[in-house]
N, C-alpha and C. Protein backbone atom coordinates (compact mmCIF):
# COMPACT_ATOMS: atom_id res chain seq x y z
N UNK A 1 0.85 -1.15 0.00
CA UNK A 1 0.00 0.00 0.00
C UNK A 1 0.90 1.23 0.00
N UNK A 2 0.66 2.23 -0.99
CA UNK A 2 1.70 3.47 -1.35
C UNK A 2 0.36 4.48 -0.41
N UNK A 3 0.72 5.60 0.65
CA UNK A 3 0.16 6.30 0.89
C UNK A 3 1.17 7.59 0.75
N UNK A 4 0.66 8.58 0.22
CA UNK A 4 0.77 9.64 -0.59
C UNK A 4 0.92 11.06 0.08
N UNK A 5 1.54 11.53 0.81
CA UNK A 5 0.65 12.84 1.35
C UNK A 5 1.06 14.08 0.72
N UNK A 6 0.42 14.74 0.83
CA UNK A 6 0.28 16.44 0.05
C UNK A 6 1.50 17.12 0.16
N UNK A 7 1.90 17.79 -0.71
CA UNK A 7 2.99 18.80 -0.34
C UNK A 7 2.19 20.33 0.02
N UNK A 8 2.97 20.84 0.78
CA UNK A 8 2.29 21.83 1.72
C UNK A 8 3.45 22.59 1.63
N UNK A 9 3.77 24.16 0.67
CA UNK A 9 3.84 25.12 0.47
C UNK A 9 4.24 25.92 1.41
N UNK A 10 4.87 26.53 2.34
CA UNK A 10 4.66 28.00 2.72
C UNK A 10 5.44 28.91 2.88
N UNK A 11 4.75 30.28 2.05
CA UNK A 11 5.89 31.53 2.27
C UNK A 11 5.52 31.90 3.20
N UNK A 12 6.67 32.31 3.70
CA UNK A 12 7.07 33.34 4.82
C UNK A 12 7.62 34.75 4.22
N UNK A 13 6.32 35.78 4.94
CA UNK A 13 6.92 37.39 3.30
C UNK A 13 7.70 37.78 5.02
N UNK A 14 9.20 38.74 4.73
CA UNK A 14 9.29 39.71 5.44
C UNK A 14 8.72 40.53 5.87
N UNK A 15 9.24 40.65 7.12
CA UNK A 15 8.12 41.93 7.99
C UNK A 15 9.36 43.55 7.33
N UNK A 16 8.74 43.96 6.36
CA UNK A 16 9.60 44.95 5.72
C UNK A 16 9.57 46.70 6.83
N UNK A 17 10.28 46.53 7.66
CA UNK A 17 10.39 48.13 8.13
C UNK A 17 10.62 49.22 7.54
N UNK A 18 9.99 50.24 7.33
CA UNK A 18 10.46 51.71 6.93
C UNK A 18 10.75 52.55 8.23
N UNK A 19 11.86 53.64 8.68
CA UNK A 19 12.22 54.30 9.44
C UNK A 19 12.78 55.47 8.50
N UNK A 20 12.04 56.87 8.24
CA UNK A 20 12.46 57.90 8.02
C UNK A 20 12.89 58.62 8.75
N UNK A 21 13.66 60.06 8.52
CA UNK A 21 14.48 60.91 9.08
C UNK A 21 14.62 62.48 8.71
N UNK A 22 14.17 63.32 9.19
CA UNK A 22 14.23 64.52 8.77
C UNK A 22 14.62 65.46 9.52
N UNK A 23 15.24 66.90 9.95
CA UNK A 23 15.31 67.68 10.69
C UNK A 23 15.24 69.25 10.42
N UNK A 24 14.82 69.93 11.16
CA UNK A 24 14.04 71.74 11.34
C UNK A 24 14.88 72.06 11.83
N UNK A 25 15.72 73.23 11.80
CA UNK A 25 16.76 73.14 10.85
C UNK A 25 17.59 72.57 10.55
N UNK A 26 18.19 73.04 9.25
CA UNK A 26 19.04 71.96 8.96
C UNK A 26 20.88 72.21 9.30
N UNK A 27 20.48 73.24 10.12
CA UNK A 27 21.65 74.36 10.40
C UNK A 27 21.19 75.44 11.82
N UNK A 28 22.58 75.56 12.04
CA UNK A 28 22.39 76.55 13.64
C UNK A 28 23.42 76.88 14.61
N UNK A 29 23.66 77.55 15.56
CA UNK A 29 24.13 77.61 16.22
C UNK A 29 24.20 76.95 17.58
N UNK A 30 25.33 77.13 18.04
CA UNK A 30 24.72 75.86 19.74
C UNK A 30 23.95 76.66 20.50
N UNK A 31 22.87 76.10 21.11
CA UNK A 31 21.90 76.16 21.65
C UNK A 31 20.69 76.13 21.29
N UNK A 32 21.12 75.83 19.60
CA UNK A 32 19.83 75.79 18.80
C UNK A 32 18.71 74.79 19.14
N UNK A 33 17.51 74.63 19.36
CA UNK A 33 16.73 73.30 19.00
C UNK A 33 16.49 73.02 17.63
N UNK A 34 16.72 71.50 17.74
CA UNK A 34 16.79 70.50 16.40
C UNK A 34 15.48 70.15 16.66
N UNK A 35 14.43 70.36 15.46
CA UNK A 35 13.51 69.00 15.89
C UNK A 35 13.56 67.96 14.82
N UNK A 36 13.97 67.00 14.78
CA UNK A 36 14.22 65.57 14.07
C UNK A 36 12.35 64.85 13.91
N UNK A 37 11.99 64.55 12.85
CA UNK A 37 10.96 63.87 12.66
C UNK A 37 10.99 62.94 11.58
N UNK A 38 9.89 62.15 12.03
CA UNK A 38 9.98 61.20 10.50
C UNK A 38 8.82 59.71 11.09
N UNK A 39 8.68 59.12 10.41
CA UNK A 39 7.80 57.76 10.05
C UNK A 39 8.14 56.64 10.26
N UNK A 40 7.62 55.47 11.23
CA UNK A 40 7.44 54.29 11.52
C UNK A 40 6.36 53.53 10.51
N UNK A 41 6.85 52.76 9.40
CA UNK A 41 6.12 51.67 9.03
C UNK A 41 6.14 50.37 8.45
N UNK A 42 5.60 49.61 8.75
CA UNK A 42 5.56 48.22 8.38
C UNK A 42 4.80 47.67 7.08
N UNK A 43 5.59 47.45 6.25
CA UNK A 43 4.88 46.88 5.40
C UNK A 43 3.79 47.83 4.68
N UNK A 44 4.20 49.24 4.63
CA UNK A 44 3.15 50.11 4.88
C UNK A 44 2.39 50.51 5.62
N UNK A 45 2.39 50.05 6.70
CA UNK A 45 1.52 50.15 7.69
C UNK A 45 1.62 50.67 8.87
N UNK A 46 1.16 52.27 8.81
CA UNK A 46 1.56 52.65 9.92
C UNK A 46 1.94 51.89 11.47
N UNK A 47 3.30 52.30 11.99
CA UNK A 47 2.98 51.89 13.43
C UNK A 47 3.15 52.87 14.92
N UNK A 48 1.73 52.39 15.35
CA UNK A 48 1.46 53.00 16.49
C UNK A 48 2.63 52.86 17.86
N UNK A 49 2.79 53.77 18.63
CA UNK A 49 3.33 53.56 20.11
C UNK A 49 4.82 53.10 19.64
N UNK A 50 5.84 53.03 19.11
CA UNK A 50 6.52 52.62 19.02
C UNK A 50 7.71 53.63 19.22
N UNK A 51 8.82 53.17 20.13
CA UNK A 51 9.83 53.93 20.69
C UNK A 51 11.06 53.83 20.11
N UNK A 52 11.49 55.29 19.46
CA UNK A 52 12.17 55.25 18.65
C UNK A 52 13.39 56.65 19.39
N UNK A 53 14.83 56.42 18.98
CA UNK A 53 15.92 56.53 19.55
C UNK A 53 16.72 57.87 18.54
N UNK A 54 16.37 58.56 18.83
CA UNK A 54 17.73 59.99 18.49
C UNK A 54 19.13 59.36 18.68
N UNK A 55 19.97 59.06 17.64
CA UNK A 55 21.71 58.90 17.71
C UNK A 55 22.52 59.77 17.38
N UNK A 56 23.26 60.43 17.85
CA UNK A 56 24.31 60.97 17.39
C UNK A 56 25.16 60.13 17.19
N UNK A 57 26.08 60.41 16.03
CA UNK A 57 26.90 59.02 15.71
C UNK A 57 28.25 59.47 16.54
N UNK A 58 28.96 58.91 16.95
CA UNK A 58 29.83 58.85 18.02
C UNK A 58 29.78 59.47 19.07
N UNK A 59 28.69 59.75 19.52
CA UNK A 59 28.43 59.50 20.78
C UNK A 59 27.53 58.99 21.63
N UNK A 60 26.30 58.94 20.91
CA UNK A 60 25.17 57.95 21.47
C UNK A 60 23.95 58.12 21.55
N UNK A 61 22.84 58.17 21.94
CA UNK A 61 21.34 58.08 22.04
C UNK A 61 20.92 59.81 23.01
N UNK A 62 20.79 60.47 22.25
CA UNK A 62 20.54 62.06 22.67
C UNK A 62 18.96 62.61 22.75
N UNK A 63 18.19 61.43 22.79
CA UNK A 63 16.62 62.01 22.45
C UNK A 63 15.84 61.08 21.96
N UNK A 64 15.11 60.61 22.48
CA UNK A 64 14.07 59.50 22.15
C UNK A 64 12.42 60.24 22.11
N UNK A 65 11.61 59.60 21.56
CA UNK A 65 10.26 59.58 21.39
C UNK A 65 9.01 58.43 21.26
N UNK A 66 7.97 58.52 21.03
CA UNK A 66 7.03 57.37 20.50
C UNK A 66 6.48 58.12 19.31
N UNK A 67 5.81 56.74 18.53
CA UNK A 67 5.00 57.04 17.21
C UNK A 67 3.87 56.86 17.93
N UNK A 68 3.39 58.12 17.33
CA UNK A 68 1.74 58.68 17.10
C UNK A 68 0.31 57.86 16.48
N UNK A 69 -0.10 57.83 16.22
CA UNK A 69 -1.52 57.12 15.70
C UNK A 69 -0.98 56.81 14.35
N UNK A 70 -0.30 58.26 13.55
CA UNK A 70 0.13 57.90 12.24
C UNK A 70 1.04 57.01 11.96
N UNK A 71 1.90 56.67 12.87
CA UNK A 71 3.16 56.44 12.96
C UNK A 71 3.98 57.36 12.86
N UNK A 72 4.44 58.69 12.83
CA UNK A 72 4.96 59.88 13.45
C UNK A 72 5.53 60.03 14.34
N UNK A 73 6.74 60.55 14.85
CA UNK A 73 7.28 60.63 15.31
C UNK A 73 8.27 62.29 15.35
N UNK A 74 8.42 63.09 17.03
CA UNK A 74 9.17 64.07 16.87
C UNK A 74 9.98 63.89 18.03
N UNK A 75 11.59 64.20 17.83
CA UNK A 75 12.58 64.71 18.89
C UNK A 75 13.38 65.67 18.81
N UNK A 76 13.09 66.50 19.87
CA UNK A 76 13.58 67.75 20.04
C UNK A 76 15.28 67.92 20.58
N UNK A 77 16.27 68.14 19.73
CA UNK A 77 17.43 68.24 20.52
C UNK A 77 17.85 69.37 20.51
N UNK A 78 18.31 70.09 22.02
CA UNK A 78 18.87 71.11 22.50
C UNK A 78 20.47 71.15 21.76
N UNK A 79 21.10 71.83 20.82
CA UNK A 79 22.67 71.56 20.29
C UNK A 79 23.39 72.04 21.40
N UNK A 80 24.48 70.93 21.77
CA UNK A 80 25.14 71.15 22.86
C UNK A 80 27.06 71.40 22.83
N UNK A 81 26.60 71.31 21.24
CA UNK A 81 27.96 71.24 20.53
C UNK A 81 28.39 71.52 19.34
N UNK A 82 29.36 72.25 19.04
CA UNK A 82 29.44 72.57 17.44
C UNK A 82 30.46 71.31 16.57
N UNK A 83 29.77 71.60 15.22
CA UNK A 83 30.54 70.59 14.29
C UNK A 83 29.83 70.42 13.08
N UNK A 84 30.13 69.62 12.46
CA UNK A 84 29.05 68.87 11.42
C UNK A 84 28.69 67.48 11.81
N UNK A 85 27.74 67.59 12.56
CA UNK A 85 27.40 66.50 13.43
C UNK A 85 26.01 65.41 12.63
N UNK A 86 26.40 64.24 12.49
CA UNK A 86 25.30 62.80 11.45
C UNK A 86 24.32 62.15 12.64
N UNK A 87 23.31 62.28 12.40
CA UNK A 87 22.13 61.85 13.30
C UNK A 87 21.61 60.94 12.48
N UNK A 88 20.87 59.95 13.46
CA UNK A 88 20.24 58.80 12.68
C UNK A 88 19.00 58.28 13.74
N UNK A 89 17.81 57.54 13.64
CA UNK A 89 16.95 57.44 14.33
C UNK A 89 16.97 55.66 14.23
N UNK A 90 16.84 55.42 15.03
CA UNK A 90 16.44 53.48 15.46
C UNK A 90 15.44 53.28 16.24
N UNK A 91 14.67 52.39 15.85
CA UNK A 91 13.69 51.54 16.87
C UNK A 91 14.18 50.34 17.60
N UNK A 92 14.66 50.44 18.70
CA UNK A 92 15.35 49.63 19.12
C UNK A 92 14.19 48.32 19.88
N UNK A 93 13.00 48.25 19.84
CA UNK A 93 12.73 47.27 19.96
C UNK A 93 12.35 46.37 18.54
N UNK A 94 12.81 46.99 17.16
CA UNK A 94 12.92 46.25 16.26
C UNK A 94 13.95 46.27 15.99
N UNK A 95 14.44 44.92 16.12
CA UNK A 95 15.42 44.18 15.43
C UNK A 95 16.34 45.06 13.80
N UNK A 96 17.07 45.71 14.18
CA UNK A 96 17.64 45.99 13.00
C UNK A 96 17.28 47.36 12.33
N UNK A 97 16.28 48.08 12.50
CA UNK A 97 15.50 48.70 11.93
C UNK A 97 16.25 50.52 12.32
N UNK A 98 16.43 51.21 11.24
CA UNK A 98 17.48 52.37 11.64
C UNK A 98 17.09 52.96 9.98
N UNK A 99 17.24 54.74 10.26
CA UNK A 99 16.57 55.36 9.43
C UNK A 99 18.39 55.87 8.86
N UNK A 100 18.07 56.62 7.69
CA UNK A 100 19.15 57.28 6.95
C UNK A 100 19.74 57.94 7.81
N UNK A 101 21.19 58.39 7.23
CA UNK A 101 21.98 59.75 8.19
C UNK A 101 21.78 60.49 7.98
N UNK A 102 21.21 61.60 8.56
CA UNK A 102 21.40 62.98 8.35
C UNK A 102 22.65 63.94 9.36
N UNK A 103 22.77 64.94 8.12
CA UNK A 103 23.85 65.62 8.37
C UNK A 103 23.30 67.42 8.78
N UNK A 104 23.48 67.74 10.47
CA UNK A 104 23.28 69.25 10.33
C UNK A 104 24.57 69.63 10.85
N UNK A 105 25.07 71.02 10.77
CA UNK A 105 26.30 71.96 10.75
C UNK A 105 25.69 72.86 12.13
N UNK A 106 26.15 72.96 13.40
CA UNK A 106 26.31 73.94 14.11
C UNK A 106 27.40 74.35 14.40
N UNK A 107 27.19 75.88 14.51
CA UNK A 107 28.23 77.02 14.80
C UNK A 107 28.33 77.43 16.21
N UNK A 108 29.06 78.20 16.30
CA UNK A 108 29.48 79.30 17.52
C UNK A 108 28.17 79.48 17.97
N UNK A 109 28.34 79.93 19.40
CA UNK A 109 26.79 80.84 19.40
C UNK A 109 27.35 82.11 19.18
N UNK A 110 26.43 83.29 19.58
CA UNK A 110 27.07 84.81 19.15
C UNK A 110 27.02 85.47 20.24
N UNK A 111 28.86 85.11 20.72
CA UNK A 111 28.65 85.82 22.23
C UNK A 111 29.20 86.77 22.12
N UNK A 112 29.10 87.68 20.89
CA UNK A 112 29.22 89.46 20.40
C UNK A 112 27.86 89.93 21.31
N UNK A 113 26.80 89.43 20.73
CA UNK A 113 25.34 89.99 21.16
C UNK A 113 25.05 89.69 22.53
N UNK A 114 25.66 88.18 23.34
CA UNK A 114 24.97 88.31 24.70
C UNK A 114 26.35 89.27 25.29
N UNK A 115 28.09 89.83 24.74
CA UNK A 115 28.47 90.55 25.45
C UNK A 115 27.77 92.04 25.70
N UNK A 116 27.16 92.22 24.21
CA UNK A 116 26.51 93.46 23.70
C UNK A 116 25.08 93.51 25.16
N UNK A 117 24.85 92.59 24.95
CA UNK A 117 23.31 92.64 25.92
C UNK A 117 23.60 92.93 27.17
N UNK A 118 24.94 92.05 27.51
CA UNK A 118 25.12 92.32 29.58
C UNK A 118 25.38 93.62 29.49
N UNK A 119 26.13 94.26 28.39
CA UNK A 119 27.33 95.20 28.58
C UNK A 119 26.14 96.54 28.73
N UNK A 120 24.94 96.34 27.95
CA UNK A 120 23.92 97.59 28.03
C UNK A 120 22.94 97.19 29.59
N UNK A 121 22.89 96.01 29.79
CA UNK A 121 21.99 95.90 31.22
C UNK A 121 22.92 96.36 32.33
N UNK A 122 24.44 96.21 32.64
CA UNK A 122 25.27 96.63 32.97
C UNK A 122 25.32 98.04 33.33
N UNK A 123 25.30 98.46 32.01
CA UNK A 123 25.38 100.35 32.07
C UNK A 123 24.12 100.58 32.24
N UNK A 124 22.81 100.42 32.29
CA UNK A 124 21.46 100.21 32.71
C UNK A 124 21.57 100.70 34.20
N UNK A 125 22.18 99.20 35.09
CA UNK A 125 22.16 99.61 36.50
C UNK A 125 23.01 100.29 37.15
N UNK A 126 23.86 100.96 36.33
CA UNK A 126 25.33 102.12 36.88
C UNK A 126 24.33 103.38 36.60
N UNK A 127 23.72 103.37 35.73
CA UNK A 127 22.70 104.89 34.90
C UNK A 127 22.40 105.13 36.02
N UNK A 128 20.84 104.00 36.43
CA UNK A 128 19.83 103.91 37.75
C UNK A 128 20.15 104.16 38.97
N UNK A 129 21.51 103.92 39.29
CA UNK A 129 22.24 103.88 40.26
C UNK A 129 22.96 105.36 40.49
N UNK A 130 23.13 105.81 39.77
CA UNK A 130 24.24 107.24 39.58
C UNK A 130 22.56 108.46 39.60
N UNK A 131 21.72 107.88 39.20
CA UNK A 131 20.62 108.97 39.45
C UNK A 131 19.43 108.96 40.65
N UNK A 132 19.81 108.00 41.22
CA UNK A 132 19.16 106.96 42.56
C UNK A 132 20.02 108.11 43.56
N UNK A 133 21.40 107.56 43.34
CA UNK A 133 22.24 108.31 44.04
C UNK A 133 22.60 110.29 44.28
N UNK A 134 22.31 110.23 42.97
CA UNK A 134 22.30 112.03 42.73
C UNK A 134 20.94 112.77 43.80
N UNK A 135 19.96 112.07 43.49
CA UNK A 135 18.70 112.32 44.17
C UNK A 135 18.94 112.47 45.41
N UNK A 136 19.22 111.30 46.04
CA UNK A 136 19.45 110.64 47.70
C UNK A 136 20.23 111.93 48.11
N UNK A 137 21.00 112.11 47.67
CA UNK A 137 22.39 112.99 48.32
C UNK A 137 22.75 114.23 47.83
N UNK A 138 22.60 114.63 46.18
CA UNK A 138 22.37 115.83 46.00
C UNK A 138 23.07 116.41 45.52
């Protein structure tokens, strides 16, 4: 007796991740805020709640967030440093999954204008003071 059984087929499709990357501005000075945004999806498909990781590349994880209903996502980074500094975003509870590099340029800040600013609040309270005083005494 020959018994026969079926051949039984099955694909397995990849779970295909998308992780985009964008940032407001794309340029600045230190102290600037960066806001970095961009898209979580699967297979097309938006994904919800999902916690996704701000990198600076040599030095490490500077700002994290979650995806939104859309799959959306925003992180805000304070620049704490000048350079031409490459950012990249990961979902680190997926396996593998990491968005393009982006590249922004911060500068100096402009400590012409905050010397300019003390230097007039400065002479401000010597003014107030020298006519405080003229009054008082005469």
């Amino acid at each position: 007796m020959v018994v026969q059984s079926p051949t039984l087929t099955i694909t397995v499709l990849p779970q295909e991740y998308t992780l985009t990357i964008n940032v407001t501005p794309t340029s600045g000075k230190k102290g600037t805020v960066f806001n970095f945004t961009g898209t979580l999806t699967k297979n097309s498909t938006k994904q919800y709640n999902q916690y996704i990781a701000l990198i600076l590349e040599g030095y490490g994880q500077v700002a994290d967030a979650a995806t939104d209903a859309d799959g959306n996502y925003s992180c805000l980074w304070l620049s704490d440093r000048e350079g031409t500094l490459k950012f990249h975003t990961e979902a680190p509870w997926v396996a593998g999954v990491r968005s393009a590099v982006l590249t922004i340029s911060v500068g100096e800040p402009d400590y012409m204008y905050w010397l300019a600013v003390g230097s007039l609040g400065a002479l401000a309270i010597i003014v107030v003071a020298g006519v405080i005083l003229h009054e008082e005494y005469g």
